[in-house]
Protein backbone atom coordinates (compact mmCIF):
# COMPACT_ATOMS: atom_id res chain seq x y z
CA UNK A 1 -31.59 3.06 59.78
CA UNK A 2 -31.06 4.16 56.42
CA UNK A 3 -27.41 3.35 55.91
CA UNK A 4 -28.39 -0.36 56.87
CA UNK A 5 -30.93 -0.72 54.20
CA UNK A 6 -28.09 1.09 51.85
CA UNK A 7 -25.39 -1.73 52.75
CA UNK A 8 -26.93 -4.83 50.53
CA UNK A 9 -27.29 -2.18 47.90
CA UNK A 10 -24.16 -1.69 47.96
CA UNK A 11 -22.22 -4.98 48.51
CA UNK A 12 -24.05 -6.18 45.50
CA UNK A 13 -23.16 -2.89 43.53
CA UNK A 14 -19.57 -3.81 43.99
CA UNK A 15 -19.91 -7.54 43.46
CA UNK A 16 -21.67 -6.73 39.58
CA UNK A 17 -18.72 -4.32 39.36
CA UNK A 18 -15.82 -6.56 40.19
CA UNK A 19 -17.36 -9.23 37.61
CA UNK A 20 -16.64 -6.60 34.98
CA UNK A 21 -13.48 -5.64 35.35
CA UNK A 22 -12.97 -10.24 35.63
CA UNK A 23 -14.29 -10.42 32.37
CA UNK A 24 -12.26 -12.40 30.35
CA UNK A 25 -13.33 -10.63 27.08
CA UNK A 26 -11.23 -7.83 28.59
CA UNK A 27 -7.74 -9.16 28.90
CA UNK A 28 -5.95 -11.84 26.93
CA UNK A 29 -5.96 -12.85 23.75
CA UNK A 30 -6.85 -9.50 21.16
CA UNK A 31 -7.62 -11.99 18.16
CA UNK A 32 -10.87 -12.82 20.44
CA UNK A 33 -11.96 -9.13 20.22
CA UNK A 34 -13.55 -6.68 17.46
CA UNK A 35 -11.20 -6.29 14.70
CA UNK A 36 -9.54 -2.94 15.31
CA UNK A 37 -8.92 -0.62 11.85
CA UNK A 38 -6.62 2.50 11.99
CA UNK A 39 -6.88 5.44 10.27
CA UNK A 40 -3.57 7.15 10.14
CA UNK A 41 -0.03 5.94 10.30
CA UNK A 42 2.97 8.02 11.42
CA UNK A 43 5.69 7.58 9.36
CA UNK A 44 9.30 6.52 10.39
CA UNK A 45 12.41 6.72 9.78
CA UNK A 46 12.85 4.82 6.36
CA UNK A 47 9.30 4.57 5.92
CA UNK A 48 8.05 5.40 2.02
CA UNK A 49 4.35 5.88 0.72
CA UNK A 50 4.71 2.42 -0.99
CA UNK A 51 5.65 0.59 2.28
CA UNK A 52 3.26 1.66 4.16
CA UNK A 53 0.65 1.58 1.74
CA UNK A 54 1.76 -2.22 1.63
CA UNK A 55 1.99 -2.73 5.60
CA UNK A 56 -2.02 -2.01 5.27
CA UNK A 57 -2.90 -3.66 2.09
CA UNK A 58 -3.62 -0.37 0.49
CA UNK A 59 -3.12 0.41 -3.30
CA UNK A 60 -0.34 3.50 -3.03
CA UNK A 61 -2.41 5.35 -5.24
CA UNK A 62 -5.27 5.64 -3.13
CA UNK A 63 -2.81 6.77 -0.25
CA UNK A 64 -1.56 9.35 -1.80
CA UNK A 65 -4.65 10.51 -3.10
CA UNK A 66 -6.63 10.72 0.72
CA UNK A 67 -3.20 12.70 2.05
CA UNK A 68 -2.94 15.35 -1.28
CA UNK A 69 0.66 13.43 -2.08
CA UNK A 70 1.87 13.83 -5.62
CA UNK A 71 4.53 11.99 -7.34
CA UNK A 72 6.76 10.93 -6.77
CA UNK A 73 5.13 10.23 -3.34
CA UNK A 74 8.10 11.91 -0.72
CA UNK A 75 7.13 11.37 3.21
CA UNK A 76 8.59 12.83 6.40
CA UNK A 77 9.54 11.03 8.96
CA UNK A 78 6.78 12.19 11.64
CA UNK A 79 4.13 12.54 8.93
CA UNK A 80 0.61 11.98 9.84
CA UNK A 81 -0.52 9.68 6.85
CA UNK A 82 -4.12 8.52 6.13
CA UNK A 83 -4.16 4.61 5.62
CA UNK A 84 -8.29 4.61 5.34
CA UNK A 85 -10.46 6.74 3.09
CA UNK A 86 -11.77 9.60 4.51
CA UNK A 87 -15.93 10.18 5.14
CA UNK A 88 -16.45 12.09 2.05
CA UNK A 89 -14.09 10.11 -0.36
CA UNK A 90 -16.04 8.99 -3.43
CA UNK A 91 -19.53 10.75 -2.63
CA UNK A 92 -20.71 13.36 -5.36
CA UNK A 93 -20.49 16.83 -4.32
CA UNK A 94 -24.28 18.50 -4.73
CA UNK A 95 -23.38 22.06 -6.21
CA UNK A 96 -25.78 23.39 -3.64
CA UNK A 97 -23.79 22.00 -0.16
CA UNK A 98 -22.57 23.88 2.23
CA UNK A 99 -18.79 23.73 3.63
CA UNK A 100 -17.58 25.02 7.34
CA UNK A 101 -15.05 27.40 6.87
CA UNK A 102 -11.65 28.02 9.02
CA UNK A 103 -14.04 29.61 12.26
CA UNK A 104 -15.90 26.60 12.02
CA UNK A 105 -18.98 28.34 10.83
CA UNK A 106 -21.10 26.56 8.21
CA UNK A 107 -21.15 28.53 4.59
CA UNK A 108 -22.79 28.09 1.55
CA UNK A 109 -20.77 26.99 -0.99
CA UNK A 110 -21.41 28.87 -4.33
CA UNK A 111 -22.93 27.49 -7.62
CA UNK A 112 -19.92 27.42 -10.09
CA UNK A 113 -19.76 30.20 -12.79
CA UNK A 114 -21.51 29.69 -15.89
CA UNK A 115 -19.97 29.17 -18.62
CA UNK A 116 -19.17 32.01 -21.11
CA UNK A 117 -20.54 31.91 -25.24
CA UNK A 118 -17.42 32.55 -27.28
CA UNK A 119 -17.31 32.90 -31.03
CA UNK A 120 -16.62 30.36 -32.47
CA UNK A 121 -12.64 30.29 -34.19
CA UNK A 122 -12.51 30.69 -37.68
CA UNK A 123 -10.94 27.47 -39.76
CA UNK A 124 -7.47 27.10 -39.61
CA UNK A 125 -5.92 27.03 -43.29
CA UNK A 126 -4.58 23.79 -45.15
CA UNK A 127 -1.61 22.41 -44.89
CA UNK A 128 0.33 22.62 -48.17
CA UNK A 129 0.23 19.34 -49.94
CA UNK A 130 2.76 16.92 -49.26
CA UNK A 131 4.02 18.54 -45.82
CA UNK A 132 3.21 15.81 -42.88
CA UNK A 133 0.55 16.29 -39.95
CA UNK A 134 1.91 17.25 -36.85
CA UNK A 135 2.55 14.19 -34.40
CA UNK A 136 2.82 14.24 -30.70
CA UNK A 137 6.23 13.44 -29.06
CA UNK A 138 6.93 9.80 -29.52
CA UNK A 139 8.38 9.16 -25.95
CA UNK A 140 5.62 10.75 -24.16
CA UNK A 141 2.77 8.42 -25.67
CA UNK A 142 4.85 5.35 -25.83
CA UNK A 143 5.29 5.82 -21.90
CA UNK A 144 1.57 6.20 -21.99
CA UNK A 145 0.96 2.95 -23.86
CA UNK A 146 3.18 1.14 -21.68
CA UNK A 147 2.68 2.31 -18.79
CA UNK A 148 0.44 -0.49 -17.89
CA UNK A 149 1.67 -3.45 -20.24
CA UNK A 150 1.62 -6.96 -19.71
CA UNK A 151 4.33 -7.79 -17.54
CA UNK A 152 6.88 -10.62 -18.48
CA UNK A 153 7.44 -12.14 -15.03
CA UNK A 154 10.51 -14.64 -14.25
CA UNK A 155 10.97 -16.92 -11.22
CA UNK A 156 12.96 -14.64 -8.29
CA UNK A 157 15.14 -17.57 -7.18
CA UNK A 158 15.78 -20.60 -7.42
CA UNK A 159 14.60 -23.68 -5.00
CA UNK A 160 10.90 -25.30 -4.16
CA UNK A 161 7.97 -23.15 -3.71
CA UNK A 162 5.96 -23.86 -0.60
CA UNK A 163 2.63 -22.59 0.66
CA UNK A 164 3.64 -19.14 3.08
CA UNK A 165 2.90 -19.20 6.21
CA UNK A 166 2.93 -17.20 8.98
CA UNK A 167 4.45 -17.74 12.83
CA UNK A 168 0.79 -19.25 13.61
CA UNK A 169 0.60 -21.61 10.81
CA UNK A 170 -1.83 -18.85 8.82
CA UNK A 171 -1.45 -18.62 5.53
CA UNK A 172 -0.33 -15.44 4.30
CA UNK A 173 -0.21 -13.92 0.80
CA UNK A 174 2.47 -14.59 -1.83
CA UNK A 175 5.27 -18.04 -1.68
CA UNK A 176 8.43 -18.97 0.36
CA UNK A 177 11.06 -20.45 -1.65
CA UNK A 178 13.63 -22.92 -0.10
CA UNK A 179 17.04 -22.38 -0.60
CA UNK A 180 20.59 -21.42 0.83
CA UNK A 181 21.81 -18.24 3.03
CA UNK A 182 23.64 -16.04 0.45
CA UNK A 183 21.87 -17.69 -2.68
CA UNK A 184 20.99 -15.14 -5.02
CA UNK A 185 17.70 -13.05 -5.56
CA UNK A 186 17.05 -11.84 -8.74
CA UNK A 187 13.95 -9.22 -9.93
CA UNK A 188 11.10 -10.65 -11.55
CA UNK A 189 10.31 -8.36 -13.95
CA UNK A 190 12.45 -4.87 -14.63
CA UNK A 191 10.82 -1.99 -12.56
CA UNK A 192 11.72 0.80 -10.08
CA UNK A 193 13.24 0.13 -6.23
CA UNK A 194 10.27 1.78 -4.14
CA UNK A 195 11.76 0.23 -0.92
CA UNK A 196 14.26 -1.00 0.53
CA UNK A 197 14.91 -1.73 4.13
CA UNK A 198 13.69 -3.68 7.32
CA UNK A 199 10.47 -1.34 8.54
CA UNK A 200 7.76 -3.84 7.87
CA UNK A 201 6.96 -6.22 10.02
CA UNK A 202 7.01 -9.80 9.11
CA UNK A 203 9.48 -9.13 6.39
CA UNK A 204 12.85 -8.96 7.38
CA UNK A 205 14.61 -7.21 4.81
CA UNK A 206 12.51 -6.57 2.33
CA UNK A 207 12.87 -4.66 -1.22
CA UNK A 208 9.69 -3.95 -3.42
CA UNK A 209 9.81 -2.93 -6.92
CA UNK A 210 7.54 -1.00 -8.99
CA UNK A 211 6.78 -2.69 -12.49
CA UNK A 212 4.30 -0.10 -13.27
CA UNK A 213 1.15 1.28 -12.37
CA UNK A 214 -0.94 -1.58 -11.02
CA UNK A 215 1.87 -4.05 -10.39
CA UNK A 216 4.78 -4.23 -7.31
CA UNK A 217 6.63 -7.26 -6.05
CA UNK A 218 8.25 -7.76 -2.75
CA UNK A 219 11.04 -10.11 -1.63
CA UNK A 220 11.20 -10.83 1.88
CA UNK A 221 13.87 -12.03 4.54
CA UNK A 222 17.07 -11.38 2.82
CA UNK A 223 20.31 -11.67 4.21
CA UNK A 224 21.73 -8.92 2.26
CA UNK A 225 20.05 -5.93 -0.16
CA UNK A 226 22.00 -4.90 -2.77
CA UNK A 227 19.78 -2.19 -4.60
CA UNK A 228 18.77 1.47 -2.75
CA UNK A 229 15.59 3.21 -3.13
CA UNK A 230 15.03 5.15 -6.64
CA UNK A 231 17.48 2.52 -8.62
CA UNK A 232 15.28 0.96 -12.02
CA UNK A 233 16.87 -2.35 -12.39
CA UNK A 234 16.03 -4.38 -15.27
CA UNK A 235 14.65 -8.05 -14.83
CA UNK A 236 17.20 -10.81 -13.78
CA UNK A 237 19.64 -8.28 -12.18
CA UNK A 238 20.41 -9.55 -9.01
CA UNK A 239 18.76 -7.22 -5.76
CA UNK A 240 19.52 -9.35 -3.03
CA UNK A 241 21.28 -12.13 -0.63
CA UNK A 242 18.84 -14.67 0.42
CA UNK A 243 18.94 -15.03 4.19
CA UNK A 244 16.55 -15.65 7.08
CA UNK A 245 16.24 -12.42 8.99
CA UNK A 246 12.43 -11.98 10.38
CA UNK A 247 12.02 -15.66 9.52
CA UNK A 248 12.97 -18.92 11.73
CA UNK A 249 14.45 -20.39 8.07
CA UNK A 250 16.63 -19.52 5.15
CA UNK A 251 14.41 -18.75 2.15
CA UNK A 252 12.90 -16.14 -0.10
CA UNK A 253 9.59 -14.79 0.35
CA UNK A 254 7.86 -13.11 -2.96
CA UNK A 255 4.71 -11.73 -3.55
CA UNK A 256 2.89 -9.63 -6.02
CA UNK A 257 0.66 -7.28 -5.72
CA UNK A 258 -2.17 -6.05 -7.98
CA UNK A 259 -3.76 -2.77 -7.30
CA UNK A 260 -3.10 -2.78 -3.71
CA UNK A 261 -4.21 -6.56 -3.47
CA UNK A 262 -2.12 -10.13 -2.82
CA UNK A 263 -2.13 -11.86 -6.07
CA UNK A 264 -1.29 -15.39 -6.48
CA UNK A 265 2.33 -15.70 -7.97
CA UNK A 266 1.95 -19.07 -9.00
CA UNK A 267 -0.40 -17.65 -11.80
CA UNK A 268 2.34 -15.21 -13.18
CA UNK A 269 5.28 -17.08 -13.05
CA UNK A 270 6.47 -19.59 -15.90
CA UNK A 271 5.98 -23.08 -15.68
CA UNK A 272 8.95 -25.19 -14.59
């Protein structure tokens, strides 16, 4: 008697159940679902912190920072690297907060020292008259000064710029330029080789330069690459073939990038 009055119960369990799993929220199209963010990125063969840091819209600097990387930024292949900011980036530190140690257990961490009275140094004496005041070493502050100058951009290529777009007709960051397989691509402003290779996505063969700082530039779908990774090539040297590969067309495409972020090249370039 009681299994009958368990049967509805348990046709309509199954019916509910097998709605579910048709759900069409489940299968198809991913676009239609919650945007999904990573947190790490294993790096590959021919991978650099710049290129991935650009594969995820990241500013390198950042990067490096959340994984401990110093310069000049050298990665593994295999290397587990951190492409978000961690929990505690950018929150103050109280001096009384505790930390977990190695056994997991949860410690106190102690109030720094205080700091020590010293006497203060006697007066250093005069420099005889005429003799010059000490100056620091000229190279080291003028690669201060200009490390993060204006840059003096010039147009990669030849050929009509057109709005970039991706396989979907989305636009993407940066320009395509129209032009012929084997036409030549040129930098747009002297800086350091940070990449150079066909790793990313979307971007054939791709090179990116380092102008300084704050500023990199990418050019996209060549045929041929004629710089390696480390080379500082000044600004109309040319880097590459143009070509099509990762693209359904011959052309160039260039993009700059500001802190991490897609600029608009039109508002760098000269007028033509």
């Amino acid at each position: 008697m009681l299994s009958r009055q368990r049967t509805p119960v348990l046709i309509l369990f199954f019916l509910l159940l097998g709605g579910c799993v048709s759900d069409a929220s489940l299968i198809g199209d991913r676009s239609a679902r919650l945007e999904w963010h990573p947190r790490f990125h294993t790096a590959q063969r021919g991978d650099t912190l710049y290129s991935i840091a650009w594969s995820y819209g990241q500013d390198y600097r950042l990067v490096a920072k959340w994984n401990g990387i110093s310069s000049p930024y050298t990665i593994h292949p295999g290397q587990r690297i951190r492409i978000a900011p961690p929990p505690e980036f950018g929150k103050p530190r109280h001096p009384d907060s505790q930390a977990t140690s190695a056994s997991g257990e949860t410690v106190p961490v102690a109030p720094p020292p205080q700091a020590k009275a010293y006497p203060r140094p006697r007066p250093k004496a005069p420099l005889p008259a005429g003799k010059p005041l000490p100056v620091p070493d000229a190279a080291s502050a003028s690669s201060s000064k200009n490390s993060n100058k204006e840059i003096d951009w010039q147009w990669p290529t030849s050929g009509k710029p057109v709005l970039a777009t991706n396989g979907t007709g989305q636009q993407r960051p940066g320009i395509n330029i129209q032009g012929r397989r084997g036409q030549a691509v040129y930098a747009a402003a002297s800086g350091k080789v940070v990449y150079s290779g066909s790793g990313l996505i979307g971007y054939g063969k791709l090179i990116i330069l380092k102008h300084n700082n704050q500023y990199l530039s990418a050019y996209a779908h060549n045929w041929e690459l004629l710089v390696r990774e480390g080379e500082q090539v000044a600004k109309g040297v040319q880097i590459a073939k143009m070509g099509s590969s990762g693209a359904e067309q011959v052309m160039l495409h260039f993009e700059i990038r500001h802190n991490g972020k897609p600029v608009d090249p039109l508002r760098y370039l000269p007028k033509r």
